[in-house]
Every structure is written in C-alpha cells, then in structure tokens.
Protein backbone atom coordinates (compact mmCIF):
# COMPACT_ATOMS: atom_id res chain seq x y z
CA UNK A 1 4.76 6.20 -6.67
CA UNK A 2 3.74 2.66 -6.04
CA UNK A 3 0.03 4.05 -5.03
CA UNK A 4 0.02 5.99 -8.41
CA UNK A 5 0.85 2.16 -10.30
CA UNK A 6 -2.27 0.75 -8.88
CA UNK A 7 -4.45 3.66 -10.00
CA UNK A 8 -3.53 4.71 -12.98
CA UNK A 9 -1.29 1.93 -14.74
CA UNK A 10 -2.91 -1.48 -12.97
CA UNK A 11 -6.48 -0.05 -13.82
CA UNK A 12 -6.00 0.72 -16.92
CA UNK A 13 -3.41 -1.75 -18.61
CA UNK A 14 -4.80 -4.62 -16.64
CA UNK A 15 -8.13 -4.18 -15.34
CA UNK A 16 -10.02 -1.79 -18.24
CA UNK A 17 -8.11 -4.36 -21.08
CA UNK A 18 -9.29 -7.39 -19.60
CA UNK A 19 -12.43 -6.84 -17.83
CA UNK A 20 -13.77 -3.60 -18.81
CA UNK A 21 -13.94 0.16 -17.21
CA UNK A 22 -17.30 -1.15 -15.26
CA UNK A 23 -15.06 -3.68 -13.32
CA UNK A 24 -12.31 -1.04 -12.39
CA UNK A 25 -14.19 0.64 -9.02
CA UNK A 26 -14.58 -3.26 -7.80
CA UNK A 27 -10.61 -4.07 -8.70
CA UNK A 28 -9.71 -1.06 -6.36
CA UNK A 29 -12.87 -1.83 -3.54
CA UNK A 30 -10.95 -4.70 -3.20
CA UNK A 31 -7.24 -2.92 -2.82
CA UNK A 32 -8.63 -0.44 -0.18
CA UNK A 33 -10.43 -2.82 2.12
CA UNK A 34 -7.26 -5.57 2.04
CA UNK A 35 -5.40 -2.34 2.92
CA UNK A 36 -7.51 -0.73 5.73
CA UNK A 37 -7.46 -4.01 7.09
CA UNK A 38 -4.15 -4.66 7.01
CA UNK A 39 -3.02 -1.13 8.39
CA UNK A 40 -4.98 -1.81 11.16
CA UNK A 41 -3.33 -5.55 11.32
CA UNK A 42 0.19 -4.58 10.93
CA UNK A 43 -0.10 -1.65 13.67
CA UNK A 44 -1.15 -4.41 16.73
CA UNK A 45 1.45 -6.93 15.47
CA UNK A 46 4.27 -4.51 15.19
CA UNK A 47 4.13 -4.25 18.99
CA UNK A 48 4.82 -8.03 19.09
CA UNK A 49 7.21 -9.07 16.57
CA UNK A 50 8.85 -5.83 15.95
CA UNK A 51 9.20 -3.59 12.62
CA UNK A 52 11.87 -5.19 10.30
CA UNK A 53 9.54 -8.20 9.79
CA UNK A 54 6.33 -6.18 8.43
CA UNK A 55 9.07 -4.14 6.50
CA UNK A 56 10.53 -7.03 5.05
CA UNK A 57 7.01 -8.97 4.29
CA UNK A 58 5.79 -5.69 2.17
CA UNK A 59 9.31 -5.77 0.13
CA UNK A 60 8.70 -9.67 -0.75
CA UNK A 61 4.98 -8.92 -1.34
CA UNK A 62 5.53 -5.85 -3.87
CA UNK A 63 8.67 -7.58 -5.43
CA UNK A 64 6.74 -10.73 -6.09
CA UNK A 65 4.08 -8.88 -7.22
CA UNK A 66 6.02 -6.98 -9.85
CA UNK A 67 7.68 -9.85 -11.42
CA UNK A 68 4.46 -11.37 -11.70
CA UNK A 69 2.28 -8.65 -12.98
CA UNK A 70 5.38 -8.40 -15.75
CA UNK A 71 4.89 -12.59 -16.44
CA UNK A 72 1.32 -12.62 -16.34
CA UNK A 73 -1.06 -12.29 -19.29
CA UNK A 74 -4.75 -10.81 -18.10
CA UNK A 75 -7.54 -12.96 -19.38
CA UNK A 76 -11.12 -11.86 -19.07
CA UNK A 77 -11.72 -15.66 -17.79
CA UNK A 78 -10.09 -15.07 -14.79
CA UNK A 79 -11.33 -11.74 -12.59
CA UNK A 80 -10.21 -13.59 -9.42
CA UNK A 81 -6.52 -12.92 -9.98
CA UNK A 82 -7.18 -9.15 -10.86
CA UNK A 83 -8.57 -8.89 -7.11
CA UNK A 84 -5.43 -11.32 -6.15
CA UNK A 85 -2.96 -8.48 -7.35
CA UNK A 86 -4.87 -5.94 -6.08
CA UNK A 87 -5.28 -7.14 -2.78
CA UNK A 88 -1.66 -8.00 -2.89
CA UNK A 89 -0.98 -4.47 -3.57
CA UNK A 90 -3.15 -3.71 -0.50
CA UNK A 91 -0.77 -5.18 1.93
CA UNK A 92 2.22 -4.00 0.66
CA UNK A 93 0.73 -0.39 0.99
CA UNK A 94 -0.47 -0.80 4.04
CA UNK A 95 3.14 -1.76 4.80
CA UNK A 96 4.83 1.52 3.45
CA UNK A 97 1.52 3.76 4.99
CA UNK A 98 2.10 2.87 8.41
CA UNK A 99 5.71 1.21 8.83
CA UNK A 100 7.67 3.83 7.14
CA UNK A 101 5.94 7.20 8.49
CA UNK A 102 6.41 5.77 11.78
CA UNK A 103 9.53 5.02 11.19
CA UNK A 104 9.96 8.70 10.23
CA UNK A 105 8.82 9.69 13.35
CA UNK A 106 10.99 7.34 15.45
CA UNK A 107 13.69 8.96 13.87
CA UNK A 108 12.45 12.02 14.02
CA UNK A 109 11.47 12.06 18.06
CA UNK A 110 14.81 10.43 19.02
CA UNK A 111 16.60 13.67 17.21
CA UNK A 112 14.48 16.28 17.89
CA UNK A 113 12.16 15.46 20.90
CA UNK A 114 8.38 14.71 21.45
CA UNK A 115 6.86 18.04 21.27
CA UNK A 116 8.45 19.26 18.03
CA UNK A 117 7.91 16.31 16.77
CA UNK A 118 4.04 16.18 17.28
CA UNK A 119 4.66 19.68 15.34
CA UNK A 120 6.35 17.99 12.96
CA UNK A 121 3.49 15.23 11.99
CA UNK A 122 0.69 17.25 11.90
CA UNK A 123 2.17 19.64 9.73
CA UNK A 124 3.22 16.39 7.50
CA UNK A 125 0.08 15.61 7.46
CA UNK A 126 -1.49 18.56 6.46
CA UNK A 127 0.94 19.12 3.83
CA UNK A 128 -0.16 15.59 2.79
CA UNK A 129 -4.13 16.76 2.09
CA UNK A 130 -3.70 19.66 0.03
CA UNK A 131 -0.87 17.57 -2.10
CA UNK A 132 2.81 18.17 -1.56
C-alpha cells in the first residue's frame, strides 16, 4: 500500500503538478537508491541495537511524512524537497522491506522450524514476483 502512494499518488499529485512528468523518473531514482541503501544499513545495525528501534524509526519517519505531505504546498521553486519526501519515503520502506518479513520469519521459524520455514520464504517470495 504505502509503495503504491509513492508511485502512483506522490508522482502524480506532487511531482507531475509541480515539476513536470520529465522530473518524475529522477523523484523516484532518488526513493530507490535512499532505500537500497538503507536496506542494506538497517540489516548490519539490527544486529546491534536490536529490531524495535528500526521499527519504531520507520513509524516516526512515514507518520511525519504524512502529516507533512498533507501541510505542504508543492512549488516548482523548490525540487529539493520533492527528493526530501521521497528519500524519506525510502527509509521508511526500507524499514517495512526488511524489518517486517524478517520478522515474519522469526515468527514463523520459532513455530514451525527451520526447514519448513526456508520452504516457507521461498515460496513467499515467489508468490511475490508473479504478484499475489
């Protein structure tokens, strides 16, 4: 849900009104690289400072983003704050992509055991691809 905001609803009511359709691919450049990044970030510090913190910074980060987004009025002067909120966006997805599917399979693994488990994610993860 939240990845289907920043593609079709940020683009389009924020992005294509303010700075055009050409500026669109660079608005969302910016969300995936602040969000490969980050997924890659947040899976090395996890080990550290545990899961609840990295849970709780992507809640803060998505609800602050919201109210803003619903305050703010996009100017064409300003493209630096379009990449703000979509870099914002970035971490908080990288936040619910890696946090919360491992989660799931902490769960999962504790219940059910390793191997079935294993099963379990790949099959997840298929059914991911083709779009359920």
């Amino acid at each position: 849900m939240e990845q289907a905001f920043i593609g079709a609803d940020f683009t389009q009511a924020y992005v294509s009104c303010a700075l055009g359709i050409p500026s669109v691919g660079y608005v969302m450049i910016c969300f995936g690289v602040v969000n490969a990044l980050c997924s890659l970030l947040f899976g090395s510090v996890m080990k550290y400072i545990g899961r609840a913190p990295i849970i709780a910074l992507g809640a803060v980060v998505h609800t602050a983003l919201c109210v803003w987004l619903l305050i703010w009025r996009p100017h064409p002067t300003s493209p630096v704050l379009f990449f703000m909120a979509s870099g914002l966006w970035g971490v908080g997805d990288a936040v619910w992509q890696t946090q919360i599917n491992d989660l799931d399979q902490a769960f999962i693994s504790k219940e059910i055991g390793d191997e079935t488990n294993n099963l379990e994610s790949s099959s997840d993860e298929e059914q991911e691809t083709l779009g359920y």
